[in-house]
N, C-alpha and C. Protein backbone atom coordinates (compact mmCIF):
# COMPACT_ATOMS: atom_id res chain seq x y z
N UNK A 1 0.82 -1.19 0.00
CA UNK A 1 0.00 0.00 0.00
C UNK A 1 0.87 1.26 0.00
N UNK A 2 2.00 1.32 0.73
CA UNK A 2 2.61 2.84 0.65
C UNK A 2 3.40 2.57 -0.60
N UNK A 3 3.95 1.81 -1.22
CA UNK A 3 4.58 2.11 -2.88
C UNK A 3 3.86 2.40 -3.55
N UNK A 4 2.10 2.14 -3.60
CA UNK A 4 1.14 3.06 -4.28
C UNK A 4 0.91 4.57 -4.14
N UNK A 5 0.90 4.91 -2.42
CA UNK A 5 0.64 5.85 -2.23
C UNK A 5 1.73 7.13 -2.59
N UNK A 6 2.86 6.31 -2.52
CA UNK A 6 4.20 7.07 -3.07
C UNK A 6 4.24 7.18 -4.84
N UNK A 7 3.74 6.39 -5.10
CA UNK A 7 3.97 6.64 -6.88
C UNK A 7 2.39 7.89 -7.06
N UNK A 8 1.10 7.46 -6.24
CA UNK A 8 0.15 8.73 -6.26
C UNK A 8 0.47 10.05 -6.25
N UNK A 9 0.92 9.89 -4.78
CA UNK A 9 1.59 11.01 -4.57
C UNK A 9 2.68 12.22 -5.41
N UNK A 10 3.85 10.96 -6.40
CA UNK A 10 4.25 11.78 -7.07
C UNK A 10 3.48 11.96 -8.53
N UNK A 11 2.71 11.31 -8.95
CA UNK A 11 2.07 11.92 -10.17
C UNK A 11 1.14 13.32 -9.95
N UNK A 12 0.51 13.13 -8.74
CA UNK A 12 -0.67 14.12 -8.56
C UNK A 12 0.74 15.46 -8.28
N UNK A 13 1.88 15.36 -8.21
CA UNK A 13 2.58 16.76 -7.27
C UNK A 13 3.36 17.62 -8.46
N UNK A 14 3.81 16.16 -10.12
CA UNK A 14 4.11 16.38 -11.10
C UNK A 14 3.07 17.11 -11.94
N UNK A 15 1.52 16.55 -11.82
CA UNK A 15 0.42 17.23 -12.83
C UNK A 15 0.25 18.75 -12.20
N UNK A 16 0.25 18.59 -11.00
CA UNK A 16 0.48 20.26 -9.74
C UNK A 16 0.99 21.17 -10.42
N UNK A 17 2.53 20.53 -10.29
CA UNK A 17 3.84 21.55 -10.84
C UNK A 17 3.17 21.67 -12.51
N UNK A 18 3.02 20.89 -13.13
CA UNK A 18 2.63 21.37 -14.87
C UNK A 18 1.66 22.64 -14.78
N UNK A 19 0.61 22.29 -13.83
CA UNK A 19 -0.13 23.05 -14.04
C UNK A 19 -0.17 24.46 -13.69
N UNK A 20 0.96 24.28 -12.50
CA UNK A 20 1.46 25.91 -12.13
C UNK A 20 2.39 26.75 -13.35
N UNK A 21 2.82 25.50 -14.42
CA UNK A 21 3.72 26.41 -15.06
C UNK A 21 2.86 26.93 -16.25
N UNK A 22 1.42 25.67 -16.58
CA UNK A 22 0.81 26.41 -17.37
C UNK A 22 -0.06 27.53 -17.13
N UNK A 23 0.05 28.28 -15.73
CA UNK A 23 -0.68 29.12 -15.49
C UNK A 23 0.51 30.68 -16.07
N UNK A 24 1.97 30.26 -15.63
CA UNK A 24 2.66 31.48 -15.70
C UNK A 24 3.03 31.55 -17.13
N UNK A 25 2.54 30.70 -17.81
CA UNK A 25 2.82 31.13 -19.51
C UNK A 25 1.92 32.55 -20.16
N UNK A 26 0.86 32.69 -19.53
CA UNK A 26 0.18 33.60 -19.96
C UNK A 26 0.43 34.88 -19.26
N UNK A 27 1.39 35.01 -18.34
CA UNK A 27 2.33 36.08 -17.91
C UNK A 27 3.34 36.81 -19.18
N UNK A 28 3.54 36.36 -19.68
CA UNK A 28 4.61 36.16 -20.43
C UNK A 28 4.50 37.40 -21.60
N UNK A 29 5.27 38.12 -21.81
CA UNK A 29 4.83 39.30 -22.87
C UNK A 29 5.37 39.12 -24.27
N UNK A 30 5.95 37.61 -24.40
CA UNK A 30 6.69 37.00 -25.43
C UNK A 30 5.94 36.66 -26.45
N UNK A 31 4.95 36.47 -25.89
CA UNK A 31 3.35 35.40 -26.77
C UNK A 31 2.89 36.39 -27.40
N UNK A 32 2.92 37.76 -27.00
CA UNK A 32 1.79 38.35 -27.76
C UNK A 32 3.13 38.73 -29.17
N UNK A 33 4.37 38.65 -29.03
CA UNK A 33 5.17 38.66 -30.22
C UNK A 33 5.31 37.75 -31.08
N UNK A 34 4.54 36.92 -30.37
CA UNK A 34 4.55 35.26 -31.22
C UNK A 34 3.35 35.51 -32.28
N UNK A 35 2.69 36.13 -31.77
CA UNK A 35 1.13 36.32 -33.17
C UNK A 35 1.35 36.90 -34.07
N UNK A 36 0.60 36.38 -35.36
CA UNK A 36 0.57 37.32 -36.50
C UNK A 36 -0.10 38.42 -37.12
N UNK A 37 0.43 39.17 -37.62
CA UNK A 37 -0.39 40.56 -37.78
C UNK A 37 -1.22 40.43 -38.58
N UNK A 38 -2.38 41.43 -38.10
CA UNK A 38 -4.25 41.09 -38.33
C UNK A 38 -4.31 40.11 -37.86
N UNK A 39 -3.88 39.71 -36.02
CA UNK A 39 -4.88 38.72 -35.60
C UNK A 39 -5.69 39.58 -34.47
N UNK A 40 -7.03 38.91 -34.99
CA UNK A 40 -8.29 39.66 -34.02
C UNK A 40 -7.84 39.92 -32.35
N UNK A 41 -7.82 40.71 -32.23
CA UNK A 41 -7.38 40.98 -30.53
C UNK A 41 -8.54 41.54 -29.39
N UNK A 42 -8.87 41.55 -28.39
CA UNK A 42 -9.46 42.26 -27.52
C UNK A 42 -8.58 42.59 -26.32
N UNK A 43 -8.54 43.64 -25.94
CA UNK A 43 -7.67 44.64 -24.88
C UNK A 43 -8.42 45.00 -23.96
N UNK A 44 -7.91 44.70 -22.74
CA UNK A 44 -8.55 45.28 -21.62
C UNK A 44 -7.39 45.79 -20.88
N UNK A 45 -7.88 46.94 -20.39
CA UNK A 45 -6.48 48.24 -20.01
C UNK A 45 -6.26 47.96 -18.51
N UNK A 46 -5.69 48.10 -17.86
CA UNK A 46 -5.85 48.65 -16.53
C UNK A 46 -6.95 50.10 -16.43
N UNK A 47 -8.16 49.26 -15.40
CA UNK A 47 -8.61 50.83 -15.12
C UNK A 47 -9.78 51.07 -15.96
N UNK A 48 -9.90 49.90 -16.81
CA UNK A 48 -11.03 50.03 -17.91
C UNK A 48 -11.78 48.90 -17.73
N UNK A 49 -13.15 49.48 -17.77
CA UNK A 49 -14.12 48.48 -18.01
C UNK A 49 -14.53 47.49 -19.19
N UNK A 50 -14.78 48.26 -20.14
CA UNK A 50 -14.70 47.43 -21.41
C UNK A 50 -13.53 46.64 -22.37
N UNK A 51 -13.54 46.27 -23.08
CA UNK A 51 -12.35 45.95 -24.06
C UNK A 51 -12.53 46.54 -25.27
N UNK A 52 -11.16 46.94 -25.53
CA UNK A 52 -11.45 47.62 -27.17
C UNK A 52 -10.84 46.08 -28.32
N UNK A 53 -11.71 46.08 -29.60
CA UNK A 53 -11.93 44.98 -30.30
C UNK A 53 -10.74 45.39 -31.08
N UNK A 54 -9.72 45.23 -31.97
CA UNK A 54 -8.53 45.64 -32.65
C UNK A 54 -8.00 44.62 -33.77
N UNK A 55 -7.26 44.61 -34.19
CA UNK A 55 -6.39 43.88 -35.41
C UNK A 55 -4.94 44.37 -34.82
N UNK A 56 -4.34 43.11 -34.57
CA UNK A 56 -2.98 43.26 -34.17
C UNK A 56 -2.04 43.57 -35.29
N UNK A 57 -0.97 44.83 -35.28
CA UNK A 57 -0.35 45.55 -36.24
C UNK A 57 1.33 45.30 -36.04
N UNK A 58 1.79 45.18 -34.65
CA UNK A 58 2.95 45.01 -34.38
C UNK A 58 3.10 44.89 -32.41
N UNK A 59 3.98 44.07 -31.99
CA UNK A 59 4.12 43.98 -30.74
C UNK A 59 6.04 44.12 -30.99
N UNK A 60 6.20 45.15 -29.63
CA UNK A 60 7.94 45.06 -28.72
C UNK A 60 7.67 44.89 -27.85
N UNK A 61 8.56 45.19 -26.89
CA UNK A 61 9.17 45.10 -25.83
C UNK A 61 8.19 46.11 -25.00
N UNK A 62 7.80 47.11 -25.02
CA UNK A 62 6.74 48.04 -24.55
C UNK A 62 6.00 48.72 -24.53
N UNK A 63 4.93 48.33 -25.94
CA UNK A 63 4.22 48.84 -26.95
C UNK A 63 3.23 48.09 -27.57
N UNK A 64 1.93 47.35 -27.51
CA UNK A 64 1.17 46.66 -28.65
C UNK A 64 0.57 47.64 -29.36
N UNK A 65 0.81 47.84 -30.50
CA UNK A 65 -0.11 48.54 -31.73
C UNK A 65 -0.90 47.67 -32.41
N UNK A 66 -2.23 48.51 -32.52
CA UNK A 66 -3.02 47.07 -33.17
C UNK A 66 -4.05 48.41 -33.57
N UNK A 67 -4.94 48.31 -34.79
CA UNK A 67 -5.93 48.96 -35.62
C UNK A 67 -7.35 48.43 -35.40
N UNK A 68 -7.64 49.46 -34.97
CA UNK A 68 -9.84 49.07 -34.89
C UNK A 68 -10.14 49.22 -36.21
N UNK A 69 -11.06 48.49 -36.65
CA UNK A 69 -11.73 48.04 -37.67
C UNK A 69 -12.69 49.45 -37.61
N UNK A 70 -13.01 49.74 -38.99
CA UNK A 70 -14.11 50.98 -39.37
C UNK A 70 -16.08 50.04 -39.05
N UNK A 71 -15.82 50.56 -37.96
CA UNK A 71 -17.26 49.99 -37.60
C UNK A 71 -18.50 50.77 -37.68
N UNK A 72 -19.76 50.40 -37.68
CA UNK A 72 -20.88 51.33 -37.81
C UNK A 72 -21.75 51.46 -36.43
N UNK A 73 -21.39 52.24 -35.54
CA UNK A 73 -21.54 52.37 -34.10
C UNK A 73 -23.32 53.42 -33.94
N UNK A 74 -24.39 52.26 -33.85
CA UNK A 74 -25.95 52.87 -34.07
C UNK A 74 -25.88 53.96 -35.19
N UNK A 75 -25.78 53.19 -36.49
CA UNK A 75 -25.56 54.09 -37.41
C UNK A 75 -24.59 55.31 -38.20
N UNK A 76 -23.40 55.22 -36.99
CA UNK A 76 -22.83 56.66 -37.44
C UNK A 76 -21.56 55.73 -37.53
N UNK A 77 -20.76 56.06 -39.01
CA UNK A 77 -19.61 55.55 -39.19
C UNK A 77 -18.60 56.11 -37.90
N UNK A 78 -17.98 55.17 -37.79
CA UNK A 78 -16.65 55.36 -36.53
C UNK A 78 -14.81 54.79 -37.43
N UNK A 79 -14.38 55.84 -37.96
CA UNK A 79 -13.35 55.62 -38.91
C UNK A 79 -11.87 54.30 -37.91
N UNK A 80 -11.11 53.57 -38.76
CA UNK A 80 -10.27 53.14 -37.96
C UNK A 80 -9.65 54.01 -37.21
N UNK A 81 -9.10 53.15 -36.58
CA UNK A 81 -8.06 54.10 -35.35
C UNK A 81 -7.04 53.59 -35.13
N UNK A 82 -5.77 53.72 -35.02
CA UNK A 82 -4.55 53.10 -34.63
C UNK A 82 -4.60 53.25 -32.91
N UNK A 83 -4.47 52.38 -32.19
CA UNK A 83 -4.45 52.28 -30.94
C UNK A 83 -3.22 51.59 -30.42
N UNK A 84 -2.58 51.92 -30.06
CA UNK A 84 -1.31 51.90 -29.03
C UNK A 84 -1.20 51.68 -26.99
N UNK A 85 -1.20 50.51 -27.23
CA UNK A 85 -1.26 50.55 -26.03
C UNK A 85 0.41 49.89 -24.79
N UNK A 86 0.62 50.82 -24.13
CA UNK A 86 2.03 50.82 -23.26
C UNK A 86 1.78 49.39 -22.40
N UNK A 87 2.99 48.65 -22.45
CA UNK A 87 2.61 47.32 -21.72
C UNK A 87 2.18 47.64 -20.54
N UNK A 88 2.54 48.55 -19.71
CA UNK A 88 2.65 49.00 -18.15
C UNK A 88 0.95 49.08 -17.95
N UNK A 89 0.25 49.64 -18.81
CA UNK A 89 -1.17 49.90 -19.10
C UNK A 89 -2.11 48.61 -19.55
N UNK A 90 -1.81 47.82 -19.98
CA UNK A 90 -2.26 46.38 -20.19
C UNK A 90 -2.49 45.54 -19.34
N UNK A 91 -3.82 45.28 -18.92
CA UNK A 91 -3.93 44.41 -18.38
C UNK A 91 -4.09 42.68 -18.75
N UNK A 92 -5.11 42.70 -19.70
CA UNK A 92 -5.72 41.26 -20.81
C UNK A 92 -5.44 41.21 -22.00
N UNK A 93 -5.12 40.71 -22.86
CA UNK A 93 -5.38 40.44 -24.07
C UNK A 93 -5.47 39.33 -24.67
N UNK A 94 -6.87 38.83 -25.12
CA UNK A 94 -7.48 37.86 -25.77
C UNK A 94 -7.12 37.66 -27.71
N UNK A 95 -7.04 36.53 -27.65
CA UNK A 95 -7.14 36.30 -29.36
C UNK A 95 -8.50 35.80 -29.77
N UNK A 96 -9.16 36.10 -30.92
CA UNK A 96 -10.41 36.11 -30.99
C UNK A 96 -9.83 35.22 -32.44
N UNK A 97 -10.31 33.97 -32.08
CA UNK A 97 -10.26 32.50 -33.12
C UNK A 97 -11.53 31.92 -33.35
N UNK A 98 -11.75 31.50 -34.30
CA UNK A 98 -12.32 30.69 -35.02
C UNK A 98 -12.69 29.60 -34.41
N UNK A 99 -13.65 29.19 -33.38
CA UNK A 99 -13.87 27.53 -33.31
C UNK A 99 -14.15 26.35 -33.99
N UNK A 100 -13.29 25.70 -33.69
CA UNK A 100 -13.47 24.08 -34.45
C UNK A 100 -14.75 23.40 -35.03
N UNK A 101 -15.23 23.13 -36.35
CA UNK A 101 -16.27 22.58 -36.25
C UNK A 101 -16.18 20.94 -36.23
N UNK A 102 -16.53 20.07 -35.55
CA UNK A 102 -16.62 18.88 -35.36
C UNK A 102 -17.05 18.23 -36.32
N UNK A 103 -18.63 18.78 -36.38
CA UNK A 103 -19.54 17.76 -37.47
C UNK A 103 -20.10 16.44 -36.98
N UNK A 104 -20.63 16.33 -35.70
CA UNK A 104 -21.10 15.54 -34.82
C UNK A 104 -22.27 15.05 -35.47
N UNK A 105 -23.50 15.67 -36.22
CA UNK A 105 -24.41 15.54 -36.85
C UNK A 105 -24.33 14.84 -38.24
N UNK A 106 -22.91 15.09 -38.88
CA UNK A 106 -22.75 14.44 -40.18
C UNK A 106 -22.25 12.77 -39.78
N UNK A 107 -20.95 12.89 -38.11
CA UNK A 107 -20.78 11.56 -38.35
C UNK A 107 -22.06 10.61 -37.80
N UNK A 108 -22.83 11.79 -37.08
CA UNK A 108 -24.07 10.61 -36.60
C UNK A 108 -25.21 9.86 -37.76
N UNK A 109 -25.12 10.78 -38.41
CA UNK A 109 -25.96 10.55 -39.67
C UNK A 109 -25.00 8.68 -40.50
N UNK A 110 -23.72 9.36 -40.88
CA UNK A 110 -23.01 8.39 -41.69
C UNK A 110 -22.67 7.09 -40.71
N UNK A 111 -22.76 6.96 -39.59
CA UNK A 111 -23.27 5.74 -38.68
C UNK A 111 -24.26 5.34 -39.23
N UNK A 112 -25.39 5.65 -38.36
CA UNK A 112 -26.93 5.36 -38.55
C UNK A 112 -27.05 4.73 -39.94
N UNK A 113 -26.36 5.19 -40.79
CA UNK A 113 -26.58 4.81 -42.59
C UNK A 113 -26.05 3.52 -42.78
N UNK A 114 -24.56 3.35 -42.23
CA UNK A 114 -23.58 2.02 -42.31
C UNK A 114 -24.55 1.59 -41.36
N UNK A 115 -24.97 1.25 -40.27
CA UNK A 115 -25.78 0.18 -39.30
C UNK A 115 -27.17 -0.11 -40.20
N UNK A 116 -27.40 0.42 -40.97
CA UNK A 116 -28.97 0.25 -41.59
C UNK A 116 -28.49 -0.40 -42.66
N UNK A 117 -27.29 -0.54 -43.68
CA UNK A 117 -26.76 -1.30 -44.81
C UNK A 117 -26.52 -2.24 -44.15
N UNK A 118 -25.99 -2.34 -43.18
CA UNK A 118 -25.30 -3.83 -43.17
C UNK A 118 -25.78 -4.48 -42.39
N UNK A 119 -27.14 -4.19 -41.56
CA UNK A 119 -28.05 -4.61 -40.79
C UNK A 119 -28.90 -5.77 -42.27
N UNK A 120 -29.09 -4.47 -43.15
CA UNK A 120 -30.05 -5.16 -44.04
C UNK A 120 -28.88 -6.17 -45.57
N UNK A 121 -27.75 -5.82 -45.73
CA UNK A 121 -27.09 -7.01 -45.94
C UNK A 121 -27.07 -8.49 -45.33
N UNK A 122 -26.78 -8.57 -44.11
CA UNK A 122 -26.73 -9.63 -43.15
C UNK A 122 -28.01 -10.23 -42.88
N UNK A 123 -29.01 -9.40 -42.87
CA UNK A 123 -30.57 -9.88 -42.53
C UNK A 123 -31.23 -10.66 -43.96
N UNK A 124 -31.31 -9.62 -44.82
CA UNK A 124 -31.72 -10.20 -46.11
C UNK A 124 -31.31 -10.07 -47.30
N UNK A 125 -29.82 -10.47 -47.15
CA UNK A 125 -28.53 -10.58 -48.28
C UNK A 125 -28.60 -9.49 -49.30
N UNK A 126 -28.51 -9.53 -50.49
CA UNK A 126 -27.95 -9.20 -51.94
C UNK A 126 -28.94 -8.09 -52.31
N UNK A 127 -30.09 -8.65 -51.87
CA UNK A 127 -31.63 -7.56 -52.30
C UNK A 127 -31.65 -6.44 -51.18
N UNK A 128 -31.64 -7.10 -49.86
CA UNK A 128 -31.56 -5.84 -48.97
C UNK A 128 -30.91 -4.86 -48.95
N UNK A 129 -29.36 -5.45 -48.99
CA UNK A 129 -27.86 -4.27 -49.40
C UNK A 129 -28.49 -3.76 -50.45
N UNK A 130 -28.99 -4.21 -51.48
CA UNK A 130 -29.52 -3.00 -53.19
C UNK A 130 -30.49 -1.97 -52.41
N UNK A 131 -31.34 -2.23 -51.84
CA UNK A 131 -32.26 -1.90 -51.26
C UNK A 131 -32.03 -0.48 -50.58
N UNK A 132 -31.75 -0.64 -49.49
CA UNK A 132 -31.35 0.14 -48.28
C UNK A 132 -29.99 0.89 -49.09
N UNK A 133 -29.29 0.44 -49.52
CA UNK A 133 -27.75 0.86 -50.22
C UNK A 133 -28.26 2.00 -51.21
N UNK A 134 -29.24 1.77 -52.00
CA UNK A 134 -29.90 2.79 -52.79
C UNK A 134 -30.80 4.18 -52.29
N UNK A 135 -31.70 3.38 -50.87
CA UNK A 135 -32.20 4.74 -50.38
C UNK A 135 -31.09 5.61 -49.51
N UNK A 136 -29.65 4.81 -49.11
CA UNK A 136 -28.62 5.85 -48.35
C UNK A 136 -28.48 6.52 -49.91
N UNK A 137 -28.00 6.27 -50.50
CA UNK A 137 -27.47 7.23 -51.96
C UNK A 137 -28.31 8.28 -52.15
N UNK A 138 -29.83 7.53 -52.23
CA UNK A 138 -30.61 8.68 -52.73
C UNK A 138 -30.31 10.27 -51.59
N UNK A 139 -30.82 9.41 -50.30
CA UNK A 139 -30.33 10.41 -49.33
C UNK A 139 -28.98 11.50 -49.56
N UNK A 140 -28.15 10.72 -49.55
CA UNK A 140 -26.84 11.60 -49.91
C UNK A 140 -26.67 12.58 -50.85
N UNK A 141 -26.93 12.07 -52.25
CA UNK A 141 -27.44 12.17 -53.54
C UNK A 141 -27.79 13.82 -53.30
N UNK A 142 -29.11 13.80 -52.63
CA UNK A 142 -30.05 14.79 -52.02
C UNK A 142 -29.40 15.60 -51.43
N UNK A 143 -28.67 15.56 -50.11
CA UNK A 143 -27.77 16.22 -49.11
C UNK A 143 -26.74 16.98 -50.39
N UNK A 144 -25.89 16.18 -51.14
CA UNK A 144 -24.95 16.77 -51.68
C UNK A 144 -25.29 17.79 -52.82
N UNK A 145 -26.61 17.94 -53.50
CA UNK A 145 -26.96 18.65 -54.20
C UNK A 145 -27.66 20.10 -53.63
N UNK A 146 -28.14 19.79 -52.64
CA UNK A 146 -29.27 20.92 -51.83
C UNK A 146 -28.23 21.06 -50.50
N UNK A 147 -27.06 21.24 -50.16
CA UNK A 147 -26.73 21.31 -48.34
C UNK A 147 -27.30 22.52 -47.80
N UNK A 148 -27.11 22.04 -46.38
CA UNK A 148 -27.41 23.21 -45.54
C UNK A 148 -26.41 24.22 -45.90
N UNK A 149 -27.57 25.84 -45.77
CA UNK A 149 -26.48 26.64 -45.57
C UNK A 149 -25.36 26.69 -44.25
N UNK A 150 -24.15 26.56 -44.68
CA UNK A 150 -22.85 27.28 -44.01
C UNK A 150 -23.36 28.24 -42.48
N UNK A 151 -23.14 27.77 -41.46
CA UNK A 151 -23.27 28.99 -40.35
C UNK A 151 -21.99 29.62 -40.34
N UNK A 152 -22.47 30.94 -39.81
CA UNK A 152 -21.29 31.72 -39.39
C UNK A 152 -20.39 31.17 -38.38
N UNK A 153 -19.38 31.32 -38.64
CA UNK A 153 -18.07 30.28 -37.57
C UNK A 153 -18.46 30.82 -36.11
N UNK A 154 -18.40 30.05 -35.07
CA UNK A 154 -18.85 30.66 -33.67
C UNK A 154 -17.21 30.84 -33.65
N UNK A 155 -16.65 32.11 -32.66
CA UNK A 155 -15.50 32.63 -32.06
C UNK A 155 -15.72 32.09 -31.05
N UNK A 156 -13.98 32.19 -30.49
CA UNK A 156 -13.53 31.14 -29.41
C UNK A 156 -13.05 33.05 -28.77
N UNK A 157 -12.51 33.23 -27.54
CA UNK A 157 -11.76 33.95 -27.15
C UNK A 157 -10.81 33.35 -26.32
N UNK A 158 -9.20 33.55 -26.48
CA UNK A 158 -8.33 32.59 -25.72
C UNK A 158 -7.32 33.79 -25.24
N UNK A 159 -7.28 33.50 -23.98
CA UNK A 159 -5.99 34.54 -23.20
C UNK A 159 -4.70 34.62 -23.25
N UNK A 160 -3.90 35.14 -24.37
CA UNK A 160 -2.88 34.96 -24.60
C UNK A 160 -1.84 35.91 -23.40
N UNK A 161 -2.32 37.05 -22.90
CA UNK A 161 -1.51 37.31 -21.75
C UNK A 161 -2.54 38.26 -20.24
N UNK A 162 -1.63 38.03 -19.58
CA UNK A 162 -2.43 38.53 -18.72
C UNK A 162 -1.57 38.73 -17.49
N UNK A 163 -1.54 40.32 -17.25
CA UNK A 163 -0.43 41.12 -16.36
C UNK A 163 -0.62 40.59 -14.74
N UNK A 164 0.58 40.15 -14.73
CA UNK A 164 0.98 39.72 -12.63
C UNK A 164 0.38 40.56 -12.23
């Protein structure tokens, strides 16, 4: 029992330590030099309530420059703006990405289709597979000519730094 509790012990103190170091990565003012320019940004200042939305333009050592997009703010054009913000003044900054689409619905569909062919192969051979094998096609057939429209990509927001 204690050579278990000793090998527990050190995995749970190793996943600990990982996880403390993946907390101080987002300290780090290195990352935001690691991104590429025009990537979607959100800024939150010290001292500020909101975040301003931006396009990242260039990051140093004590400076993020990044450009607001020409937006239409209740109707009244609001021209870009170059915004500059001093690291000392930074509190957050998020990257605004694209989330993953899975397609959970397409592989559930293309299951359901293989279990219904080969249900009806095995059940009632040569005629069933024609059978069932023909109404998946038609199905598909259908799908691939008419698809759903395309949704707009849902955004992810991910914290690339965030001031001690």
């Amino acid at each position: 029992m204690g050579r278990v509790a000793g090998w527990t012990l050190a995995i749970l103190l190793g996943t600990g330590c990982g996880a403390a170091n993946a907390r101080d990565r987002q300290h780090r003012w290195d990352a935001l030099q690691g991104l590429a320019p025009g990537t979607r940004l959100e800024v939150q200042t010290v001292g500020q309530a909101g975040l301003d939305a931006c396009r990242l333009i260039a990051v140093d050592d004590a400076v993020l420059t990044c450009q607001r997009d020409a937006l239409s703010n209740w109707g009244r054009y609001r021209p870009a703006t170059r915004m500059a913000f001093p690291r000392s003044a930074v509190r957050d900054v998020w990257a605004v990405e694209p989330e993953h689409e899975h397609h959970f619905g397409r592989w559930i569909r293309i299951g359901i289709e293989t279990g219904l062919f080969l249900t009806a192969c095995v059940g009632d051979g040569v005629i069933g597979g024609l059978l069932i094998g023909g109404i998946v096609l038609a199905v598909e057939s259908g799908i691939a000519k008419n698809p759903l429209p395309p949704r707009p990509p849902r955004l992810h927001r991910r914290l690339i730094f965030h001031a001690p």
